[in-house]
PDB file of N, CA and C in Angstrom:
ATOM      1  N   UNK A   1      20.447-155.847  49.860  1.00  0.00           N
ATOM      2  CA  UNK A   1      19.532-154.739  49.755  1.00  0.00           C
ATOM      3  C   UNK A   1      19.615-154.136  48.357  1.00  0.00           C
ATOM      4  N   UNK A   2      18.767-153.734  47.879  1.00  0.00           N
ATOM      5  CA  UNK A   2      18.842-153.396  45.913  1.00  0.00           C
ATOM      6  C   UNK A   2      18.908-152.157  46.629  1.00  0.00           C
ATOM      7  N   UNK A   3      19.345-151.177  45.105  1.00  0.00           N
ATOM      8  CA  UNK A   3      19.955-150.098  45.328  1.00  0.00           C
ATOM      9  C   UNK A   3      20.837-149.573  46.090  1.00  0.00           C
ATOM     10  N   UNK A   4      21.553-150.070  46.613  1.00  0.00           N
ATOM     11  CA  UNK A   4      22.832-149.676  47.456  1.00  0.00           C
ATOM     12  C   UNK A   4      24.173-149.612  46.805  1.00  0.00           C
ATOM     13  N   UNK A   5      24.169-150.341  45.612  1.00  0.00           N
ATOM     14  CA  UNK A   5      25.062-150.607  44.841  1.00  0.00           C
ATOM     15  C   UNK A   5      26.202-152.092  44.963  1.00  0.00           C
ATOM     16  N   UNK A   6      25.482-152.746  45.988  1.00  0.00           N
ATOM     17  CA  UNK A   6      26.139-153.936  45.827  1.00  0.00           C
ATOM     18  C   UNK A   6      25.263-155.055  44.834  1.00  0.00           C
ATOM     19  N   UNK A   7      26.492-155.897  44.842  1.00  0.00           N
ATOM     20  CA  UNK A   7      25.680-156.901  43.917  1.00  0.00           C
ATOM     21  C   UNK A   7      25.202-157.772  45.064  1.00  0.00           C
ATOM     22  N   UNK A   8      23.841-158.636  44.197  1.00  0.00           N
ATOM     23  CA  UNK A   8      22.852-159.745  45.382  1.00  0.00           C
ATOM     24  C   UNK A   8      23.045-160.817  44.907  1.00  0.00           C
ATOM     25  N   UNK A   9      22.593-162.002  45.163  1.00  0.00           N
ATOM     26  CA  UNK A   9      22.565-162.831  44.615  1.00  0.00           C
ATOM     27  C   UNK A   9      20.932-162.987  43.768  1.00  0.00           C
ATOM     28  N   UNK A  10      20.208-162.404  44.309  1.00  0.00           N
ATOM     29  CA  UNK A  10      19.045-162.441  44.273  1.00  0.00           C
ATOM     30  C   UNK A  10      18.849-161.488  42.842  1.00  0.00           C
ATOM     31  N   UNK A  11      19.478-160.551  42.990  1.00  0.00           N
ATOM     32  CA  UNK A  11      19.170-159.661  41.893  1.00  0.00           C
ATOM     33  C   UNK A  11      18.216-159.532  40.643  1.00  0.00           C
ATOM     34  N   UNK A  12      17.616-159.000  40.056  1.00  0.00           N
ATOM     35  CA  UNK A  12      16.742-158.966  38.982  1.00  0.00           C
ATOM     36  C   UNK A  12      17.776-158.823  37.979  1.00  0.00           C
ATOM     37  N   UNK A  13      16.903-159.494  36.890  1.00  0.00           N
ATOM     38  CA  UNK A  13      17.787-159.163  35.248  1.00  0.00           C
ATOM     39  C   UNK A  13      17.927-157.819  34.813  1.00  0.00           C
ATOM     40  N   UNK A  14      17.083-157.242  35.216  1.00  0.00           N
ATOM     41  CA  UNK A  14      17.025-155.950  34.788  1.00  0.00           C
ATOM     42  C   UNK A  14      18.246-154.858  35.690  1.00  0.00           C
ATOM     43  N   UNK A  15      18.260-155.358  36.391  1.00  0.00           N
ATOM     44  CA  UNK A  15      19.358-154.393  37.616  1.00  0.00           C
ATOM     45  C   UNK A  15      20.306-154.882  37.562  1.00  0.00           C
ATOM     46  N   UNK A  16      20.963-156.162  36.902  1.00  0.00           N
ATOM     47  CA  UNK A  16      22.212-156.522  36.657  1.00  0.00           C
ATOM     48  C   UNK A  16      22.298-155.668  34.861  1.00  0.00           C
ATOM     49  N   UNK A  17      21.616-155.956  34.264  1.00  0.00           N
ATOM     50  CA  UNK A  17      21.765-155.473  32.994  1.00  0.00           C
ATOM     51  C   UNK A  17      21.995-153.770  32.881  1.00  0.00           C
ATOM     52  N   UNK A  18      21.392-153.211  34.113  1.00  0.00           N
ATOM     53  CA  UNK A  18      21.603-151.840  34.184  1.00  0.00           C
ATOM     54  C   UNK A  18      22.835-151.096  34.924  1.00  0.00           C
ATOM     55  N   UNK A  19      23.214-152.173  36.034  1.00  0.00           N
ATOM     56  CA  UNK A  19      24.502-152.431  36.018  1.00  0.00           C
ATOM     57  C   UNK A  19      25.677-152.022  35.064  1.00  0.00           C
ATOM     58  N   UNK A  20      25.940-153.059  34.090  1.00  0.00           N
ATOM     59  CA  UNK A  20      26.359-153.246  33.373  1.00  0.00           C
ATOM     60  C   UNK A  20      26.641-152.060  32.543  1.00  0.00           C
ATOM     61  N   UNK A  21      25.426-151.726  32.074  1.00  0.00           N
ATOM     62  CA  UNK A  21      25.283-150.208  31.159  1.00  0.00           C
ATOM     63  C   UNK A  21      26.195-149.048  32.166  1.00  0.00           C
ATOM     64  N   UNK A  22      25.368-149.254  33.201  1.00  0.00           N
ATOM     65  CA  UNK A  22      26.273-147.575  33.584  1.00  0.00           C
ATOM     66  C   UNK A  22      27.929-147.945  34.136  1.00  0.00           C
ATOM     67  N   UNK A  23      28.646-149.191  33.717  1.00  0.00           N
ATOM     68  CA  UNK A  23      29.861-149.480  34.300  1.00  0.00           C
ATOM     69  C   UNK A  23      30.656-149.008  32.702  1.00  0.00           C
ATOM     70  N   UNK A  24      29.916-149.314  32.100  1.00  0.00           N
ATOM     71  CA  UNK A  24      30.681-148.872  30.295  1.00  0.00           C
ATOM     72  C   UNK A  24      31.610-147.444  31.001  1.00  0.00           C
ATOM     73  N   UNK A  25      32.770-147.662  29.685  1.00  0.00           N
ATOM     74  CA  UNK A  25      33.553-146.132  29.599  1.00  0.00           C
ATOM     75  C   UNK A  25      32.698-145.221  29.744  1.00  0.00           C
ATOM     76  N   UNK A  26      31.560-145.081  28.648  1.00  0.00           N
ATOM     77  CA  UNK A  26      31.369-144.267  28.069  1.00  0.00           C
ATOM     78  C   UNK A  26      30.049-143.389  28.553  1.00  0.00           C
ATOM     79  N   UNK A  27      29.263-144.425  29.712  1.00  0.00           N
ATOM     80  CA  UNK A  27      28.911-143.676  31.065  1.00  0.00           C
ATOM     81  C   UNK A  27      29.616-143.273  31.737  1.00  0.00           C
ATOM     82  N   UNK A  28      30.403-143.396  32.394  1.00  0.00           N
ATOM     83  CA  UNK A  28      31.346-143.450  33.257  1.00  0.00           C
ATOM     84  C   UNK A  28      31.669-141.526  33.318  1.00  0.00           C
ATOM     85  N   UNK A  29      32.198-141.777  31.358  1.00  0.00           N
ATOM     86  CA  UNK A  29      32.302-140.295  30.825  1.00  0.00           C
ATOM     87  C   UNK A  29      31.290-139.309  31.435  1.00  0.00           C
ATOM     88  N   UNK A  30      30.247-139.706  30.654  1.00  0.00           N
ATOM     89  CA  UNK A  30      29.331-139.208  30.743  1.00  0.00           C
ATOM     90  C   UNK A  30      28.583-138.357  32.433  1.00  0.00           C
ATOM     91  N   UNK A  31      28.666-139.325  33.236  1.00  0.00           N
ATOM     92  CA  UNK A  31      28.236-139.004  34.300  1.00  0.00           C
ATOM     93  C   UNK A  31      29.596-138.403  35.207  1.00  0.00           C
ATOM     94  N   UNK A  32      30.904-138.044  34.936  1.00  0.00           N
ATOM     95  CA  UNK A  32      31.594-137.416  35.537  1.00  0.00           C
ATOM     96  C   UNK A  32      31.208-136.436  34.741  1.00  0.00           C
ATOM     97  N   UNK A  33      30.966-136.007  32.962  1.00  0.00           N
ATOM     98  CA  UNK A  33      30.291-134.172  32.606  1.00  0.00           C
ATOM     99  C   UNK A  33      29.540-133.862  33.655  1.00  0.00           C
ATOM    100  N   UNK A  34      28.413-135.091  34.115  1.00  0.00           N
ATOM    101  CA  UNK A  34      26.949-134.520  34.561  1.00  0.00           C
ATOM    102  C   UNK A  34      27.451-133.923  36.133  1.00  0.00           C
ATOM    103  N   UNK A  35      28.069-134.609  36.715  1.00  0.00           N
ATOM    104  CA  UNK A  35      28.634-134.059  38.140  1.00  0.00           C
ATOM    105  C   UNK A  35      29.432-132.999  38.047  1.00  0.00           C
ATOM    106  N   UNK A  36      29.793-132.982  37.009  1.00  0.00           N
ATOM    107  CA  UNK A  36      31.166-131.607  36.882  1.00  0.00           C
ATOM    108  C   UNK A  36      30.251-130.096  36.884  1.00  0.00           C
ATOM    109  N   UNK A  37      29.180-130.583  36.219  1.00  0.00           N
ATOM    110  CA  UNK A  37      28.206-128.964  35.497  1.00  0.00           C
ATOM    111  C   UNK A  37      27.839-129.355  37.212  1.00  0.00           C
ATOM    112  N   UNK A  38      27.073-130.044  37.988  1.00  0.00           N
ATOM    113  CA  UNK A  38      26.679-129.454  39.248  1.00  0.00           C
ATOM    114  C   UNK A  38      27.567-128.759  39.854  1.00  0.00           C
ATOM    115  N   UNK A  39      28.749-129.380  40.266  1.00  0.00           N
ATOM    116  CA  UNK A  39      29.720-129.065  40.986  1.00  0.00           C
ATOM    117  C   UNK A  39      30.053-127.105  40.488  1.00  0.00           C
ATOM    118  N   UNK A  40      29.984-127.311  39.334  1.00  0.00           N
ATOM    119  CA  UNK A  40      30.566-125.601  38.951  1.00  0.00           C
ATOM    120  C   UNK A  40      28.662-124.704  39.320  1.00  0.00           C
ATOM    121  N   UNK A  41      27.754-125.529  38.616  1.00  0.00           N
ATOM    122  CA  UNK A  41      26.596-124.864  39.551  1.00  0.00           C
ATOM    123  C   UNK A  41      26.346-124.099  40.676  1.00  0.00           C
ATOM    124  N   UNK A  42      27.202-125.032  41.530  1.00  0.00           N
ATOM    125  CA  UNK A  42      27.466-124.885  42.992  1.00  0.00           C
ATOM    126  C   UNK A  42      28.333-123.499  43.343  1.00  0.00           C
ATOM    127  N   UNK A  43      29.359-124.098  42.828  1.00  0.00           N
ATOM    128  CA  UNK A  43      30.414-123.271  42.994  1.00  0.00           C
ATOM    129  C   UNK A  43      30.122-121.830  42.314  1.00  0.00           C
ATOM    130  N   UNK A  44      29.264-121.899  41.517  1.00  0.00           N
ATOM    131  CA  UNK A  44      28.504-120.248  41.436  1.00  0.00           C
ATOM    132  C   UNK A  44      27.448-119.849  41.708  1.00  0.00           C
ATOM    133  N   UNK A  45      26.911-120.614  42.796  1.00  0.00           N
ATOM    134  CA  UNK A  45      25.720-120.011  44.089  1.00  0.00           C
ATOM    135  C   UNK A  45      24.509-120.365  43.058  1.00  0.00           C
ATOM    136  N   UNK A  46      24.297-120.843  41.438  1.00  0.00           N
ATOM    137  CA  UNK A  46      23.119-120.728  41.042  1.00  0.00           C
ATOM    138  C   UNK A  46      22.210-122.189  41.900  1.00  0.00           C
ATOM    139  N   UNK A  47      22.581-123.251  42.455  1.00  0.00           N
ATOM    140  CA  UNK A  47      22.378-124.115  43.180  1.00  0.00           C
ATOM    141  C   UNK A  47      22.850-124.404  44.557  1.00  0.00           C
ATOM    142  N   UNK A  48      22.060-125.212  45.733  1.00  0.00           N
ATOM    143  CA  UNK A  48      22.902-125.987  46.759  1.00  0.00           C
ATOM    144  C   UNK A  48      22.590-127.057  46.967  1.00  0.00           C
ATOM    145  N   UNK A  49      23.767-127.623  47.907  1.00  0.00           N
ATOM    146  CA  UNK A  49      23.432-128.965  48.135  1.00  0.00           C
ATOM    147  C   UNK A  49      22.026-129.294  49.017  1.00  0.00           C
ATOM    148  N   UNK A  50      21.212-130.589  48.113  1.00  0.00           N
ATOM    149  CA  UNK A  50      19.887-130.226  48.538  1.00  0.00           C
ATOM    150  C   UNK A  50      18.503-129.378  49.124  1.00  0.00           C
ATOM    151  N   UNK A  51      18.681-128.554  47.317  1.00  0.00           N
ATOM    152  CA  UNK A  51      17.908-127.889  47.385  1.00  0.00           C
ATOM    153  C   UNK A  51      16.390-128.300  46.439  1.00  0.00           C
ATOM    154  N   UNK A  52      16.918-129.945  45.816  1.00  0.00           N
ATOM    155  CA  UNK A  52      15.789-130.114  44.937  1.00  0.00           C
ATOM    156  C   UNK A  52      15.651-129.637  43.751  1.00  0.00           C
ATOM    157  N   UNK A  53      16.999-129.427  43.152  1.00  0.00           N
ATOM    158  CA  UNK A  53      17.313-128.687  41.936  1.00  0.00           C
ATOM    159  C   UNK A  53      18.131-129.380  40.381  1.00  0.00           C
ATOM    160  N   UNK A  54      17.485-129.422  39.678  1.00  0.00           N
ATOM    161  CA  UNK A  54      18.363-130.267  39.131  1.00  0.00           C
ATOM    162  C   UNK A  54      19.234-129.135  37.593  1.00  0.00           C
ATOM    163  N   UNK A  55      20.606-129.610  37.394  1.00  0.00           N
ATOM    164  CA  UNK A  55      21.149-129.368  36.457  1.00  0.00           C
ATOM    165  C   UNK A  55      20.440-129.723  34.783  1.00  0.00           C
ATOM    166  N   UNK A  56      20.170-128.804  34.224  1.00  0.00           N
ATOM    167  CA  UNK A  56      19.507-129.360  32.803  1.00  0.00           C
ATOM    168  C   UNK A  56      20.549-128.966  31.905  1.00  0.00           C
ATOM    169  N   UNK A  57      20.793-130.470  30.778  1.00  0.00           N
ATOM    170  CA  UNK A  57      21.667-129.642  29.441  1.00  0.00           C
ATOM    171  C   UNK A  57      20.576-129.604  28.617  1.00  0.00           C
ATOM    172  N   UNK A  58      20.372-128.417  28.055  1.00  0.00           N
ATOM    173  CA  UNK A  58      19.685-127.863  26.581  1.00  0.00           C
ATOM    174  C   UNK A  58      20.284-128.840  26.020  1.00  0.00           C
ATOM    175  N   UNK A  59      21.300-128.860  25.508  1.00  0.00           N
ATOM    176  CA  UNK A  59      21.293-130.381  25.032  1.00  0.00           C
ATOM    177  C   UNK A  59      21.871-131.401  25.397  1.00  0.00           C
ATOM    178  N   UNK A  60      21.829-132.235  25.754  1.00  0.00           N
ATOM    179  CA  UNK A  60      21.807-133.251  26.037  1.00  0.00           C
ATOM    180  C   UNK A  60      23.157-133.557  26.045  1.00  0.00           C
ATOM    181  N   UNK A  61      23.717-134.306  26.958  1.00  0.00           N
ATOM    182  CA  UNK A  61      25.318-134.809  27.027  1.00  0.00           C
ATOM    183  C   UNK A  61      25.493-135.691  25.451  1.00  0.00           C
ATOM    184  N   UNK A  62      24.493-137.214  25.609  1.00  0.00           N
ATOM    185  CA  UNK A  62      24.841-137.875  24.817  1.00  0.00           C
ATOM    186  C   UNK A  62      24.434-137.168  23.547  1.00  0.00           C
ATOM    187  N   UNK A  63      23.351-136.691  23.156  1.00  0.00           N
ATOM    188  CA  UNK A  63      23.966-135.972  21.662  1.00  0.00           C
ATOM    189  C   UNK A  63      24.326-135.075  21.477  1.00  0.00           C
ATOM    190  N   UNK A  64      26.024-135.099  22.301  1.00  0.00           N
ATOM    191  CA  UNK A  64      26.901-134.278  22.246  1.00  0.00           C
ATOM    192  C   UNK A  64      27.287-132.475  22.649  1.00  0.00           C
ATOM    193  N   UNK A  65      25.950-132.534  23.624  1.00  0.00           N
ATOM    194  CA  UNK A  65      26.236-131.249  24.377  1.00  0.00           C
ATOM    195  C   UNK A  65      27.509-131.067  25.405  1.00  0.00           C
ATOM    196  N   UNK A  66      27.592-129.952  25.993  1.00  0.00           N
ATOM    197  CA  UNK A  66      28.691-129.609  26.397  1.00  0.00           C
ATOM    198  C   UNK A  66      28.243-128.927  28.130  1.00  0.00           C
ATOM    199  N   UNK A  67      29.100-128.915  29.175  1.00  0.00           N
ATOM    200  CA  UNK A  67      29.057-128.030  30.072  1.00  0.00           C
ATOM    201  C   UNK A  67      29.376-126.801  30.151  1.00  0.00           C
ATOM    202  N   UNK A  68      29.005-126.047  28.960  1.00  0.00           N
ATOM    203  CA  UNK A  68      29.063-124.608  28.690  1.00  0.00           C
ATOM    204  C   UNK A  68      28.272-124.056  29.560  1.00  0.00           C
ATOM    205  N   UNK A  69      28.406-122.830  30.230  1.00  0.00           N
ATOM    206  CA  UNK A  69      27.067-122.322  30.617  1.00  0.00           C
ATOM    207  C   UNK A  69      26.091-121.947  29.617  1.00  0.00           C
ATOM    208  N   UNK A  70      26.407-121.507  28.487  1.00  0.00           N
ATOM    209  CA  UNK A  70      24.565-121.349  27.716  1.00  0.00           C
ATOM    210  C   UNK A  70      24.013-122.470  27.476  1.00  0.00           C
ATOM    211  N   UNK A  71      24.415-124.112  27.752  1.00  0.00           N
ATOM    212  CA  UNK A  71      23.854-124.744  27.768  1.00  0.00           C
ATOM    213  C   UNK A  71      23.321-125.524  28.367  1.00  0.00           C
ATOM    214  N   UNK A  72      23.758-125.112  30.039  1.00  0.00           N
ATOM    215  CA  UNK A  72      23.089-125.482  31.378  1.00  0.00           C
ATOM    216  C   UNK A  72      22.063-124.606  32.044  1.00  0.00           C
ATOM    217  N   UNK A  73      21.334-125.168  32.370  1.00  0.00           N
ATOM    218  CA  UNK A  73      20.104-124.516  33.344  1.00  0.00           C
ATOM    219  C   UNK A  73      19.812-124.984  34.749  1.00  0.00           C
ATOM    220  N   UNK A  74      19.494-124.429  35.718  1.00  0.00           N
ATOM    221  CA  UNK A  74      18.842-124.681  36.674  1.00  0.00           C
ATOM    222  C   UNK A  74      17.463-125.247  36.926  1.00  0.00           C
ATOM    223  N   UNK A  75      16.577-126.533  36.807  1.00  0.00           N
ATOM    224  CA  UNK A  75      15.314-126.627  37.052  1.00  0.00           C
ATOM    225  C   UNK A  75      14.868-127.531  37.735  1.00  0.00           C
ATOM    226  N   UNK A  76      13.949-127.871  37.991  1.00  0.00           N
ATOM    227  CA  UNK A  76      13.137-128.343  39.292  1.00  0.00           C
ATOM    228  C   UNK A  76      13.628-129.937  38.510  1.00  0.00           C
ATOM    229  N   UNK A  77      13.806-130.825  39.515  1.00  0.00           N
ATOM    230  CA  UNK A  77      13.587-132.292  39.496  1.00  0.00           C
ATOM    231  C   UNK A  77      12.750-132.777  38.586  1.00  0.00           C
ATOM    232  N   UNK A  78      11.374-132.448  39.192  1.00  0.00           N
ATOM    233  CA  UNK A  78      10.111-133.107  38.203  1.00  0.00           C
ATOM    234  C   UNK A  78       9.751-132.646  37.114  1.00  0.00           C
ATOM    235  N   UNK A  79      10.312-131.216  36.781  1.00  0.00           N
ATOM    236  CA  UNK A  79      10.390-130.870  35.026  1.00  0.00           C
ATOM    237  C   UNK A  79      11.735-131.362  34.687  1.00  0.00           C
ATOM    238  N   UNK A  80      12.961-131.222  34.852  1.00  0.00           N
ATOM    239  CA  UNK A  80      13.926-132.014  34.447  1.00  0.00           C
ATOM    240  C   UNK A  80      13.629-133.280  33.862  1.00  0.00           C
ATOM    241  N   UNK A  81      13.340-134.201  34.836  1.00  0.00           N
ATOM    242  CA  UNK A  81      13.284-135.386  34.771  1.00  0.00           C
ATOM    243  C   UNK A  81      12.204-135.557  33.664  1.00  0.00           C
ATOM    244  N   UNK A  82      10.472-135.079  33.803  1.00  0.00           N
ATOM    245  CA  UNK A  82       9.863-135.613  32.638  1.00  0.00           C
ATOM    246  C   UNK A  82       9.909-135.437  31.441  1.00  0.00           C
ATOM    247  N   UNK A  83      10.988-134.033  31.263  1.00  0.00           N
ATOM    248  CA  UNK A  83      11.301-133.765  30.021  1.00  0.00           C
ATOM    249  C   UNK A  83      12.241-134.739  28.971  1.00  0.00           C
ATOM    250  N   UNK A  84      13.182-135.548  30.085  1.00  0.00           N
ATOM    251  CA  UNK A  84      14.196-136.143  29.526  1.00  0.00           C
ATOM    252  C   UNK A  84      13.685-137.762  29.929  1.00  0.00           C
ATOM    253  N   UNK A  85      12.403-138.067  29.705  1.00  0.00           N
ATOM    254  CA  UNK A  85      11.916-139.339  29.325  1.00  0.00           C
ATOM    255  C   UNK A  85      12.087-140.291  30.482  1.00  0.00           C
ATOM    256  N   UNK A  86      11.993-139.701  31.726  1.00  0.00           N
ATOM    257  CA  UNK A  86      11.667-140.870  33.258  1.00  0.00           C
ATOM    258  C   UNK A  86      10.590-140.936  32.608  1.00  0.00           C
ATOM    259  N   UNK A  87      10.223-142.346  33.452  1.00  0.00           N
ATOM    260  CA  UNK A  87       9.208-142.996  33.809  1.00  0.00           C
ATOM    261  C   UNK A  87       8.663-143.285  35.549  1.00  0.00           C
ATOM    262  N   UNK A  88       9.536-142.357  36.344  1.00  0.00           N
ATOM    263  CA  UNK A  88       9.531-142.049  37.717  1.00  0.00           C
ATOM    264  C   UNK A  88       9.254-143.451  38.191  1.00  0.00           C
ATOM    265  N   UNK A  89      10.099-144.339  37.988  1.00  0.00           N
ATOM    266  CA  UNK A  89      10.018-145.823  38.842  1.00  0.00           C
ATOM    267  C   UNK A  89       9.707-146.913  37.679  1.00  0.00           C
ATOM    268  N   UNK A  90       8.590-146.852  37.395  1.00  0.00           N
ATOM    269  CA  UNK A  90       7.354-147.301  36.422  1.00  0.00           C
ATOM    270  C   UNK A  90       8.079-148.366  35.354  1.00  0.00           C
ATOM    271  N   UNK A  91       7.567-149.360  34.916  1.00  0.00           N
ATOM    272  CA  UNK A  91       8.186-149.905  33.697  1.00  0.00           C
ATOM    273  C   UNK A  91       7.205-149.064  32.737  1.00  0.00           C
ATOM    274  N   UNK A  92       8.455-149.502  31.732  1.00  0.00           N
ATOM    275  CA  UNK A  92       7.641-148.541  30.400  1.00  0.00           C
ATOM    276  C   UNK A  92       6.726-149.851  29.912  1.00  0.00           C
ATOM    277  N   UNK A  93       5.547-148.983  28.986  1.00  0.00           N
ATOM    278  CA  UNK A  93       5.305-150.077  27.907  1.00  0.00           C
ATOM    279  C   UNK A  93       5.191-150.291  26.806  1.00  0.00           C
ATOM    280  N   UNK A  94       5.075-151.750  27.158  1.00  0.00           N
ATOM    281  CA  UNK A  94       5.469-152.048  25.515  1.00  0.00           C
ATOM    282  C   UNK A  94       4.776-151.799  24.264  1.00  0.00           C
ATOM    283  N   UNK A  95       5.221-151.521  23.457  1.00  0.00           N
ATOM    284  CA  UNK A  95       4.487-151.339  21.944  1.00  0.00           C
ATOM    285  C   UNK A  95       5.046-152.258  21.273  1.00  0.00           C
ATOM    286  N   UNK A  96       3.914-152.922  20.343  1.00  0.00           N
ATOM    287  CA  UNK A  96       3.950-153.840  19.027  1.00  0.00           C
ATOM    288  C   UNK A  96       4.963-153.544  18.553  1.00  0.00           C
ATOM    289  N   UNK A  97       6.091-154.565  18.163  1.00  0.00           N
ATOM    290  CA  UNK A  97       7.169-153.806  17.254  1.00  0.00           C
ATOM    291  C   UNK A  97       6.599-154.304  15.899  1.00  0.00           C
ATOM    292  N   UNK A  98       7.067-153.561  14.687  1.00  0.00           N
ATOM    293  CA  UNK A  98       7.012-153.737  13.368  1.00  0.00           C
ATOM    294  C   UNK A  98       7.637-154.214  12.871  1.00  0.00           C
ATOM    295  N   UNK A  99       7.633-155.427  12.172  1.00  0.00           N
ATOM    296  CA  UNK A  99       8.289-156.735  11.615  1.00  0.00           C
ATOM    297  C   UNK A  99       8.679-156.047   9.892  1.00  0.00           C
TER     298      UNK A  99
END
């Protein structure tokens, strides 16, 4: 079954390759900050568990933001998310690269 987190045999290139990416250290890092700022979210009533809320960093983990509170926010899923470049499922596309 894809998305469950096992591996298939069947698997797509793309879902082994993405795999891969989020097994690095340096996700790994990364996504224990991103759970840590919910978790303290939580733990100060500005969120709950499933409420459809998502944690925002003003800036951004990878260029080097922090779980400070002035730099976390509370906001909806679907502004979260389109701000920080989903494609909500979708493949992106491609553009001509420049030689």
């Amino acid at each position: 079954m894809s998305g469950d987190g096992k591996k298939s045999a069947s698997a797509t290139k793309d879902s082994k390759r993405q795999r891969r990416f989020n097994g690095t250290a340096a996700q790994k890092k990364n996504r224990a900050m991103r759970n840590a700022a919910r978790r303290k979210a939580i733990k100060s009533g500005r969120v709950k568990k499933g409420d459809g809320k998502d944690i925002d960093h003003k800036r951004k983990i990878k260029d080097g933001g922090t779980n400070a509170k002035g730099n976390t926010r509370v906001r909806s899923s679907s502004q979260n998310r389109a701000d920080n470049g989903g494609t909500g499922g979708r493949k992106k596309k491609r553009t001509a690269r420049k030689k």
